[in-house]
N, C-alpha and C. Protein backbone atom coordinates (compact mmCIF):
# COMPACT_ATOMS: atom_id res chain seq x y z
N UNK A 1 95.44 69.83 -139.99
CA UNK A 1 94.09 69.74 -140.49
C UNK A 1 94.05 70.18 -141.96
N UNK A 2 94.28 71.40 -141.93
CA UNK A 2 95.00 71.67 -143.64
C UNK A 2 95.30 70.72 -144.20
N UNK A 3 96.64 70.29 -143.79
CA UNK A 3 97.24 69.57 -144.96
C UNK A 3 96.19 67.74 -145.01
N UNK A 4 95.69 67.07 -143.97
CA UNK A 4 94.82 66.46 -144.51
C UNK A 4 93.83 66.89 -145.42
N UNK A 5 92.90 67.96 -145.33
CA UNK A 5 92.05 68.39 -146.42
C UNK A 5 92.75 68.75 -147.73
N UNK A 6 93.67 69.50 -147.82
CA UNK A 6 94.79 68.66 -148.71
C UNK A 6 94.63 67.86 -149.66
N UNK A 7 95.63 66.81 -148.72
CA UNK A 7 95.37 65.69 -149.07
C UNK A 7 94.08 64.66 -149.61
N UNK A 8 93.44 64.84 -148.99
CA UNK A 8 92.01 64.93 -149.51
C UNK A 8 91.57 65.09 -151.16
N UNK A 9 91.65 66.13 -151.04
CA UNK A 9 91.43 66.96 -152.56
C UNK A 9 92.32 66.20 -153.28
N UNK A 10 93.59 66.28 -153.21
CA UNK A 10 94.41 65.73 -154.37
C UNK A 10 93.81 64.00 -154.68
N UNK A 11 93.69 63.52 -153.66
CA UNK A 11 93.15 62.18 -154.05
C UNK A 11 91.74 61.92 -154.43
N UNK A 12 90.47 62.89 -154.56
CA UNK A 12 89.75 63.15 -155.44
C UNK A 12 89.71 62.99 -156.87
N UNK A 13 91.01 63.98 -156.77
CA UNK A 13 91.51 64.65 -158.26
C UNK A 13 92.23 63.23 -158.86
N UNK A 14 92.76 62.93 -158.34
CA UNK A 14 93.62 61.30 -158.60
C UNK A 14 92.00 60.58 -159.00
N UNK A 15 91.17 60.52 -157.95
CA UNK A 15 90.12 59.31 -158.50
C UNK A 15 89.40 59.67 -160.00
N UNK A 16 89.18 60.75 -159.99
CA UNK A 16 88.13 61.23 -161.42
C UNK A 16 89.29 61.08 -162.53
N UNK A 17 90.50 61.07 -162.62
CA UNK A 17 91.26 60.86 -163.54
C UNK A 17 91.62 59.43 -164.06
N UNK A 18 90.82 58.31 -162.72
CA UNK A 18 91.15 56.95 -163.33
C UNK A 18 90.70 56.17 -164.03
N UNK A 19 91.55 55.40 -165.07
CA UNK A 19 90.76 54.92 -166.03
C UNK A 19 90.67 53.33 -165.45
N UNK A 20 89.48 52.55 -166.34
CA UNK A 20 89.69 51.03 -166.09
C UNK A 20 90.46 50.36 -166.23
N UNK A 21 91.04 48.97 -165.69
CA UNK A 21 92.09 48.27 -166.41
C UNK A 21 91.53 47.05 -167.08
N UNK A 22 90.44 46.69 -166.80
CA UNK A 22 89.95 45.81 -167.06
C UNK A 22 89.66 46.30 -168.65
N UNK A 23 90.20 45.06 -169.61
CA UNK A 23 89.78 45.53 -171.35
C UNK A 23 88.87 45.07 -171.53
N UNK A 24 87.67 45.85 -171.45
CA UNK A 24 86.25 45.86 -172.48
C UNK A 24 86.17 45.32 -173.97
N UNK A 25 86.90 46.05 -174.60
CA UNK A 25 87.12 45.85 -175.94
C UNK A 25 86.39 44.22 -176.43
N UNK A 26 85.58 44.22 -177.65
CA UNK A 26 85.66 43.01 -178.11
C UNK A 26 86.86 42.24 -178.53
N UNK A 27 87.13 40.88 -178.15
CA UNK A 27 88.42 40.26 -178.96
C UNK A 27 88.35 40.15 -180.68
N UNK A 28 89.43 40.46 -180.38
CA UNK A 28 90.36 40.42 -182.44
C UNK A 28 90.10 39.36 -183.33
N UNK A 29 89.27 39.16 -183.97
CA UNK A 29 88.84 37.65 -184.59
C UNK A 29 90.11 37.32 -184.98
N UNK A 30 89.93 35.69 -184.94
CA UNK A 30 90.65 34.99 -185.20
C UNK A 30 90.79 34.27 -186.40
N UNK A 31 90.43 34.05 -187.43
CA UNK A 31 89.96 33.59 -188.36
C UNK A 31 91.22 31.60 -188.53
N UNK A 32 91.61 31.81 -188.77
CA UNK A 32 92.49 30.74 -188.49
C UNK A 32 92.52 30.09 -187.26
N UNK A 33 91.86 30.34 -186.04
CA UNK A 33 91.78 29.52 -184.94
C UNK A 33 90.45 28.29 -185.15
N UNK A 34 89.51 28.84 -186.07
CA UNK A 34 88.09 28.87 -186.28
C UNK A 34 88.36 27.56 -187.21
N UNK A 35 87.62 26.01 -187.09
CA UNK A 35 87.92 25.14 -187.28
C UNK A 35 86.99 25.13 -189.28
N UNK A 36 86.12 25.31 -188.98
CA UNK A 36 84.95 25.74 -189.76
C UNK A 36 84.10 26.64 -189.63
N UNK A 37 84.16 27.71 -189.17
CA UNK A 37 83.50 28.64 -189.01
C UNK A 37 82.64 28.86 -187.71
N UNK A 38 82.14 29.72 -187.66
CA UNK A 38 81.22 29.81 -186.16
C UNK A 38 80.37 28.91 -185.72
N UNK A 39 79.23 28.56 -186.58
CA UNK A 39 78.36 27.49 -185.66
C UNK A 39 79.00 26.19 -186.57
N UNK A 40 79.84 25.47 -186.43
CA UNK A 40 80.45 24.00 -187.11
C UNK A 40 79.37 23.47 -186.73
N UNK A 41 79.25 23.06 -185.07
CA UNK A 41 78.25 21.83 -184.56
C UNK A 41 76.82 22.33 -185.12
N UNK A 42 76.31 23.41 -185.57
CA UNK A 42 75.18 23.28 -185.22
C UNK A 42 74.89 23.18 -187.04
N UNK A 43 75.91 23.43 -188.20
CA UNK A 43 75.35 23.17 -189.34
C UNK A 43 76.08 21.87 -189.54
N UNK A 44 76.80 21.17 -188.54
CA UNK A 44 77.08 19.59 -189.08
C UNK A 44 76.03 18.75 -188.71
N UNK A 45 75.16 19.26 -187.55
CA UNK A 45 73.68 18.72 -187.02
C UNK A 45 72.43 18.88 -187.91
N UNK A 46 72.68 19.92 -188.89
CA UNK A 46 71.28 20.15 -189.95
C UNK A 46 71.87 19.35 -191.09
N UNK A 47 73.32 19.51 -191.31
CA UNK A 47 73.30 18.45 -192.44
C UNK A 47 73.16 16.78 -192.42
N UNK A 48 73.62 16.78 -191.00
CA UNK A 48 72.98 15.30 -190.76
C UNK A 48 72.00 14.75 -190.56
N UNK A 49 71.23 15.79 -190.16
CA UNK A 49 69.46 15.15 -189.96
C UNK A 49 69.04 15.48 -191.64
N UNK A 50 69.37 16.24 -192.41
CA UNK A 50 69.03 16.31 -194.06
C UNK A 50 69.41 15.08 -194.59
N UNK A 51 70.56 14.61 -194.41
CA UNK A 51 70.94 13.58 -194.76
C UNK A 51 69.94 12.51 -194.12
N UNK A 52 69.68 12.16 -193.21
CA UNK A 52 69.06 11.58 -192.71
C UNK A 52 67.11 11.43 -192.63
N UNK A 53 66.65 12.32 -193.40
CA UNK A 53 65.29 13.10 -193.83
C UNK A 53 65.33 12.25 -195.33
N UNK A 54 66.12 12.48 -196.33
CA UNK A 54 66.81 11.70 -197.46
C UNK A 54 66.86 10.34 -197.20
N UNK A 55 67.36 9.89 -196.74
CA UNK A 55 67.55 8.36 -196.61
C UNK A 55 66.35 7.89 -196.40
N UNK A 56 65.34 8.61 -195.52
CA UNK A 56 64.02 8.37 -195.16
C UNK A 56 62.83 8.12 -196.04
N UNK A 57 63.36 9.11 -196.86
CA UNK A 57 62.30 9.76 -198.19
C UNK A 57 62.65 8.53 -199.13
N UNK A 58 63.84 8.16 -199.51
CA UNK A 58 64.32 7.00 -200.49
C UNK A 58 63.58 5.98 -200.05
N UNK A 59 63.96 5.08 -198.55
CA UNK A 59 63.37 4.38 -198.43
C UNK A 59 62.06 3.87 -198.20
N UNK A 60 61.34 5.19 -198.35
CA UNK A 60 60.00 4.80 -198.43
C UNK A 60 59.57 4.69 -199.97
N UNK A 61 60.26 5.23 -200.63
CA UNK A 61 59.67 5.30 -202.46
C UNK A 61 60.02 3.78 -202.47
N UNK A 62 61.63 3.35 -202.31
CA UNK A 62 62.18 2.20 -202.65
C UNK A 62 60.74 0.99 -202.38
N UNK A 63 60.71 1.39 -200.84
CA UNK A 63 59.24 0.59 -200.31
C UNK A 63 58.04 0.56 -201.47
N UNK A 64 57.67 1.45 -201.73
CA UNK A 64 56.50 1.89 -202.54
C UNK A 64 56.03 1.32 -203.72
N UNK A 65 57.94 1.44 -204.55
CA UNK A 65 57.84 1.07 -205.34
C UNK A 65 58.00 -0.76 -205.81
N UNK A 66 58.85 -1.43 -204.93
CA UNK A 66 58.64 -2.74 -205.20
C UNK A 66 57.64 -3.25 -204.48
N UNK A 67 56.15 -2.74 -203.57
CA UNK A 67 55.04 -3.39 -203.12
C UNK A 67 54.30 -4.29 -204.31
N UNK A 68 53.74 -5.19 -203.78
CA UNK A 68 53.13 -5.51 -205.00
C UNK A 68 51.75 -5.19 -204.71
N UNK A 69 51.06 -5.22 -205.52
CA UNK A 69 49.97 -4.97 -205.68
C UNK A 69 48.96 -6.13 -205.20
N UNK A 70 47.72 -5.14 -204.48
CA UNK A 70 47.11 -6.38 -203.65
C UNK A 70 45.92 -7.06 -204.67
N UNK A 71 46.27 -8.86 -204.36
CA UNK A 71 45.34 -9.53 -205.27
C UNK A 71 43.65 -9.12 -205.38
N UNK A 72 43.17 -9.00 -206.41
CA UNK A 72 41.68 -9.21 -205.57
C UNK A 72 41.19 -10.33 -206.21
N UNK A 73 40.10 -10.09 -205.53
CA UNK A 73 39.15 -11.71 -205.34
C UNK A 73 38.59 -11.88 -206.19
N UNK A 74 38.68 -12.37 -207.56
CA UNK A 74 37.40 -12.51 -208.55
C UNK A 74 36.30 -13.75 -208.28
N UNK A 75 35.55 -12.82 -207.96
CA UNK A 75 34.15 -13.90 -207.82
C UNK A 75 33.43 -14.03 -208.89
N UNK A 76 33.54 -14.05 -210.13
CA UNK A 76 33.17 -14.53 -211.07
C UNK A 76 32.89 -13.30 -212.53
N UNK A 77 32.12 -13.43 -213.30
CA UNK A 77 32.38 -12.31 -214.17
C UNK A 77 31.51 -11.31 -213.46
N UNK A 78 32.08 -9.84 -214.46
CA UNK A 78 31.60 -9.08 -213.57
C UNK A 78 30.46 -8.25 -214.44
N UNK A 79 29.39 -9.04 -215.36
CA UNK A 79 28.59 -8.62 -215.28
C UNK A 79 27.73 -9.80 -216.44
N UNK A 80 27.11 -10.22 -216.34
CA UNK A 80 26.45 -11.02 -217.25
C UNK A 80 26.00 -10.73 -218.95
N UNK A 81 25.63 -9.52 -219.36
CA UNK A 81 25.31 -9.15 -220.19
C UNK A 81 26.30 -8.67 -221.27
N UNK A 82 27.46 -8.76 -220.55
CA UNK A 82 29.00 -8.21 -221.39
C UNK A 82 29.11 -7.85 -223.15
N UNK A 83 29.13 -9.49 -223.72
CA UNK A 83 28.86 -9.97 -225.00
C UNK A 83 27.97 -8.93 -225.42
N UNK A 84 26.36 -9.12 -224.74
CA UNK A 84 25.20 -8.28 -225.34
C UNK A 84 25.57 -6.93 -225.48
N UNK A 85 26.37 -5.87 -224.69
CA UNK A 85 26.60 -4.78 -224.50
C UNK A 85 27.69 -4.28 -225.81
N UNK A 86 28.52 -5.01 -225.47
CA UNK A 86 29.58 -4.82 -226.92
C UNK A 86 28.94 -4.95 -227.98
N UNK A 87 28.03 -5.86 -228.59
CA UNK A 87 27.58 -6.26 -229.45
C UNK A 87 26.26 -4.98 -229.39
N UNK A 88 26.30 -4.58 -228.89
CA UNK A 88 25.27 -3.08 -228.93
C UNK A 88 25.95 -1.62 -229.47
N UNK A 89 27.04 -1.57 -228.85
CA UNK A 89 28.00 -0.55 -229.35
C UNK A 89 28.75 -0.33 -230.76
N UNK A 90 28.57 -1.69 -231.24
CA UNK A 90 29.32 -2.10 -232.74
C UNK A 90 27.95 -1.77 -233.14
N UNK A 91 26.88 -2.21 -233.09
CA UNK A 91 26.00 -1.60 -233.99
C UNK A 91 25.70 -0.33 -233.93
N UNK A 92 25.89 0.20 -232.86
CA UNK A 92 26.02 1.86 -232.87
C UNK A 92 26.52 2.49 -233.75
N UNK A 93 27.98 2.28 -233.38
CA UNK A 93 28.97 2.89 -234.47
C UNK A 93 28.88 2.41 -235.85
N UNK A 94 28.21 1.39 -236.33
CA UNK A 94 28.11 0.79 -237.54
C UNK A 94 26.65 1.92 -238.04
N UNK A 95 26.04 2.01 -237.31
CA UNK A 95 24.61 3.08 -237.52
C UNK A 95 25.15 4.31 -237.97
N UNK A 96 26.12 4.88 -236.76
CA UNK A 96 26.39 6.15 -237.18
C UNK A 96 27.61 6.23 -238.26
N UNK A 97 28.69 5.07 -238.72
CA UNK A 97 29.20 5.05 -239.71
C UNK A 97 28.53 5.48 -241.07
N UNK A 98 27.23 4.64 -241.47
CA UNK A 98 26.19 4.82 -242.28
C UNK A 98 25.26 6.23 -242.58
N UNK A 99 25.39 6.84 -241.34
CA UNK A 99 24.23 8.05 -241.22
C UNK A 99 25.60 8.82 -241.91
N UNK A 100 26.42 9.09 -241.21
CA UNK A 100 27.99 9.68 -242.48
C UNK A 100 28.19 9.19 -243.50
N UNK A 101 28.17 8.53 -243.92
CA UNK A 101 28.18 8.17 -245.38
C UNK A 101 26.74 8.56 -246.25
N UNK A 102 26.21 9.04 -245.56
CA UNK A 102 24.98 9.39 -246.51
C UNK A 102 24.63 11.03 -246.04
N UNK A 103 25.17 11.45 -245.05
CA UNK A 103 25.52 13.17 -244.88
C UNK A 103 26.72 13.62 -245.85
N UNK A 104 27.54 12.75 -246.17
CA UNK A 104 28.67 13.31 -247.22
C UNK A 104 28.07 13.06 -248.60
């Protein structure tokens, strides 16, 4: 009976002294295993949709810019009095040409 209780004890003493075997530890970077760096796929996916955002943006200016411009409809002149109106403004400025020449 002794020597089981014993025994006992010593294998206690054995358990609190054991360590894990299993390694915790983080792994040792690798730097040379690493093709391009940590996220490759996920910044070869932003540069391709950028690239692709770009191509987008071009082809809509490209669009933009050779549209032509839409005809419009001339239904005839666009105001009857035209002639009379110009011919109102020249005498304006011919008035106030005169009113300066006689303030200087």
């Amino acid at each position: 009976h002794r020597e089981r209780h014993r025994s006992q004890l010593l294998h206690r003493e054995r358990l609190k002294r054991v360590g894990s075997i299993v390694d915790t530890r983080p792994p040792t970077p690798q730097p040379h295993l690493q093709l391009y760096g940590r996220d490759y796929v996920a910044r070869k996916k932003a540069t391709v949709e950028a690239a692709y955002s770009d191509l987008k943006m071009i082809q809509t200016i490209a669009k933009t810019m050779t549209r032509t411009p839409p005809a419009r409809e001339h239904k005839g002149p666009s105001t009857l009095n035209g002639h009379a109106r110009v011919a109102e403004v020249q005498r304006i400025v011919k008035e106030n040409h005169r009113l300066l020449d006689s303030l200087e």
